[in-house]
Protein backbone atom coordinates (compact mmCIF):
# COMPACT_ATOMS: atom_id res chain seq x y z
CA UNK A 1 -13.73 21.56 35.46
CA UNK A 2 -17.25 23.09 34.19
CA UNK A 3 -20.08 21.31 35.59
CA UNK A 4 -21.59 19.80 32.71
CA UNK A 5 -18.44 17.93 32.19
CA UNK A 6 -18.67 16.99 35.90
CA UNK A 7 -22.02 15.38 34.79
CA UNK A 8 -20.97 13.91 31.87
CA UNK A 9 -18.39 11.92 33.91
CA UNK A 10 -20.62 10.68 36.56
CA UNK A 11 -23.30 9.53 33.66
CA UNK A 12 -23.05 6.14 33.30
CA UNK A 13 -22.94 4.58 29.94
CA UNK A 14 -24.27 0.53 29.68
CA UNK A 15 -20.59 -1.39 28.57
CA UNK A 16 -21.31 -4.54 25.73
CA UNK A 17 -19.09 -7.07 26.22
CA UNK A 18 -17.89 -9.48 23.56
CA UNK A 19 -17.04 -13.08 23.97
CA UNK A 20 -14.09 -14.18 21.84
CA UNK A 21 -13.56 -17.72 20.62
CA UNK A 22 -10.59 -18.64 21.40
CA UNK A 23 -8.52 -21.40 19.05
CA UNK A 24 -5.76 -23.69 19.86
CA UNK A 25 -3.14 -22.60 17.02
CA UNK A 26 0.18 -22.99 18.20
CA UNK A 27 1.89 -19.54 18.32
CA UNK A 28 5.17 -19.96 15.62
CA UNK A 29 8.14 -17.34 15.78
CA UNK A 30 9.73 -16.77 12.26
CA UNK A 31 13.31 -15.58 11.65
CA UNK A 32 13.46 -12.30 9.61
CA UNK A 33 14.46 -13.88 6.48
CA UNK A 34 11.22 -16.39 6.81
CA UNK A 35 7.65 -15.74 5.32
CA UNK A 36 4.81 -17.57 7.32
CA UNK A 37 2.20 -19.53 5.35
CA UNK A 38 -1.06 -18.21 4.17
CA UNK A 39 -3.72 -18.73 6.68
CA UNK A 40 -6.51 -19.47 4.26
CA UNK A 41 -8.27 -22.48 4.26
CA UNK A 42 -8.51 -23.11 0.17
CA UNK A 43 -5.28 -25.10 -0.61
CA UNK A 44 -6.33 -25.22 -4.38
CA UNK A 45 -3.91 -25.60 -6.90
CA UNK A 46 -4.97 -22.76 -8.77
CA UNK A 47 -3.91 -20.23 -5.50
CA UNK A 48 -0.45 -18.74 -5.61
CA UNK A 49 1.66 -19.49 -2.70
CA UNK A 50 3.03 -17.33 -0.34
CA UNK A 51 6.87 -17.40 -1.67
CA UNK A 52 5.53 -16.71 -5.13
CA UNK A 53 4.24 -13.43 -5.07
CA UNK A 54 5.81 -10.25 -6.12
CA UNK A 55 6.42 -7.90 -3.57
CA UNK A 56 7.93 -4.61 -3.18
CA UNK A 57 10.76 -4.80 -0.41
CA UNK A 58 11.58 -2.27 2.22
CA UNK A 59 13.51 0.26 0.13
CA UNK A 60 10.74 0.32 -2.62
CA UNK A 61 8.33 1.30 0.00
CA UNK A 62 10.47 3.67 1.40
CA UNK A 63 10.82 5.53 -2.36
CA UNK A 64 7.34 5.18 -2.83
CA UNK A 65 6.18 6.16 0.78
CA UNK A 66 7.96 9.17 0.57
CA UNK A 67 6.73 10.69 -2.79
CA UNK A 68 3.22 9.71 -1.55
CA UNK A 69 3.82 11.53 1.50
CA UNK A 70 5.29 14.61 0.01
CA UNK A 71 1.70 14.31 -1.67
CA UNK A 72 -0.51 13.94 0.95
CA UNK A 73 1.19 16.79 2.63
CA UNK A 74 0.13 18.94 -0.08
CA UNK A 75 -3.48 17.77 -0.31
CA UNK A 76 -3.33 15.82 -3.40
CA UNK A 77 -3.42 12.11 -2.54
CA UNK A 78 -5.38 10.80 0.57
CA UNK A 79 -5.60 6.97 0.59
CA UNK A 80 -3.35 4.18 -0.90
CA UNK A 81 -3.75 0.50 -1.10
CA UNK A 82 -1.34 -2.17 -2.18
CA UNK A 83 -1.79 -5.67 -4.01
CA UNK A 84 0.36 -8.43 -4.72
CA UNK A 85 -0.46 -11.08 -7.08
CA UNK A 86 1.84 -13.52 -9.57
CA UNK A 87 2.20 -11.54 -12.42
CA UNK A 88 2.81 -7.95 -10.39
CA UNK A 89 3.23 -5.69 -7.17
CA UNK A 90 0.80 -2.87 -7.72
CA UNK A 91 0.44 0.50 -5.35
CA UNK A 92 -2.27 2.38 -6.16
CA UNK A 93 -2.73 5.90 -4.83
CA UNK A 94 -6.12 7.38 -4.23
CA UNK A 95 -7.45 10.90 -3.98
CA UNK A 96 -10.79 9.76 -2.45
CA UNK A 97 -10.96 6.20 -1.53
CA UNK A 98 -14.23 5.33 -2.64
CA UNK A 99 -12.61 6.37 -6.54
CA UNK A 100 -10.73 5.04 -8.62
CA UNK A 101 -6.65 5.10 -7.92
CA UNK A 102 -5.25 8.32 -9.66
CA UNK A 103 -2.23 6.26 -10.08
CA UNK A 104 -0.47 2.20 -9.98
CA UNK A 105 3.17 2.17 -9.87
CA UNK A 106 3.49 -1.43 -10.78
CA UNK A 107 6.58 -3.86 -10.36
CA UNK A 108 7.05 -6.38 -13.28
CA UNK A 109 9.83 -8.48 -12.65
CA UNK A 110 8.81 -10.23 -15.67
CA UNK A 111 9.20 -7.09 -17.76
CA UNK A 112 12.64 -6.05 -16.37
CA UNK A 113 14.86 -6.94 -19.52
CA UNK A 114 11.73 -5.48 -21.95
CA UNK A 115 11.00 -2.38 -20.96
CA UNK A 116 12.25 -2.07 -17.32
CA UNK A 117 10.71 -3.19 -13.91
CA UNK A 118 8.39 -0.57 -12.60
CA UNK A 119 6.60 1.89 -14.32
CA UNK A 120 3.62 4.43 -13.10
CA UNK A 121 0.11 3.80 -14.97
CA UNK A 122 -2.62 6.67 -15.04
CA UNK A 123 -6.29 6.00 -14.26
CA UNK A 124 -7.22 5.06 -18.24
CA UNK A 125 -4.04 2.60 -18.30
CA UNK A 126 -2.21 5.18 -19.94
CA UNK A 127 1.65 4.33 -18.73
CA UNK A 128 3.55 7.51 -17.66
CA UNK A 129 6.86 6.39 -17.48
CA UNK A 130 8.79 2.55 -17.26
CA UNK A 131 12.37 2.29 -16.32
CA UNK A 132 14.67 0.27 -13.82
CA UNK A 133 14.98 2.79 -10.94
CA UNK A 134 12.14 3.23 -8.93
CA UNK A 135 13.54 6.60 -8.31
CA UNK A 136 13.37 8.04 -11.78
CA UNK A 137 10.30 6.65 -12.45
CA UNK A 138 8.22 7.72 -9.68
CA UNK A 139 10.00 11.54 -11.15
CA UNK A 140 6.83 11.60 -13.18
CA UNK A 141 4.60 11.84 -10.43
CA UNK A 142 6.18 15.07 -8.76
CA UNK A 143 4.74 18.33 -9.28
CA UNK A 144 6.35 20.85 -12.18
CA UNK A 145 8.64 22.88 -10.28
CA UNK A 146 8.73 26.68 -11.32
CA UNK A 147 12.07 27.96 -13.14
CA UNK A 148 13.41 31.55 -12.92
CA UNK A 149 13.63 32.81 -15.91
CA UNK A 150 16.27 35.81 -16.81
């Protein structure tokens, strides 16, 4: 081991310790198919609850996890956030995250008879594409192949 290492590891450094405040909330175990409550301390009327927000479910994320991974691989996207509200699931897909998102694929249950229940939204609300499978929709979002041409 070089020396300055040696020194480096014999240094001390002052530790901070941190007191934490301990509660007495009861620790509850939910079954799979169970949501627990909100822990917020507004109960107003005007909050949605828990069981009434739209979500994506596991296989959505997995669609959309993988196209924004394909992504990321190739340096396009960096950052991602997702929201869920009343009205609409949104993920939103960042090149830089202090931007705004380059992209929102959206789920609109609301919508599905209309004009399907997802669709893919660029940054001036501009929607790219609607339909019912989150598959073919998120299509839109995949870089132009090149074709050989004889």
């Amino acid at each position: 081991m070089p020396q300055a290492l040696i020194l480096l590891a014999k240094r001390r450094l002052p530790v901070e310790t941190f007191a934490l405040e301990m509660t007495d909330e009861t620790i509850v175990n939910f079954r799979e198919t169970e949501r627990p409550a909100p822990r917020s301390d507004d109960t107003g009327a005007s909050s949605p609850q828990r069981g009434e927000e739209v979500m994506f479910d596991r296989r959505e994320l997995n669609v959309i996890l993988s196209v924004y991974g394909r992504m990321v691989a190739q340096g396009e996207w960096r950052d991602y956030a997702i929201g869920m509200g009343r009205e609409a699931a949104v993920f939103a897909v960042f090149r830089r995250s202090s931007e705004m998102p380059l992209y929102r694929i959206e789920k609109h249950p609301k919508r599905r008879r209309e004009h399907g229940l997802y669709c893919v939204v660029a940054p001036g609300g501009h929607i790219l594409k609607r339909g019912h499978e989150l598959a073919q929709v998120l299509r839109v979002l995949e870089p132009k192949r090149p074709q050989l041409v004889e």
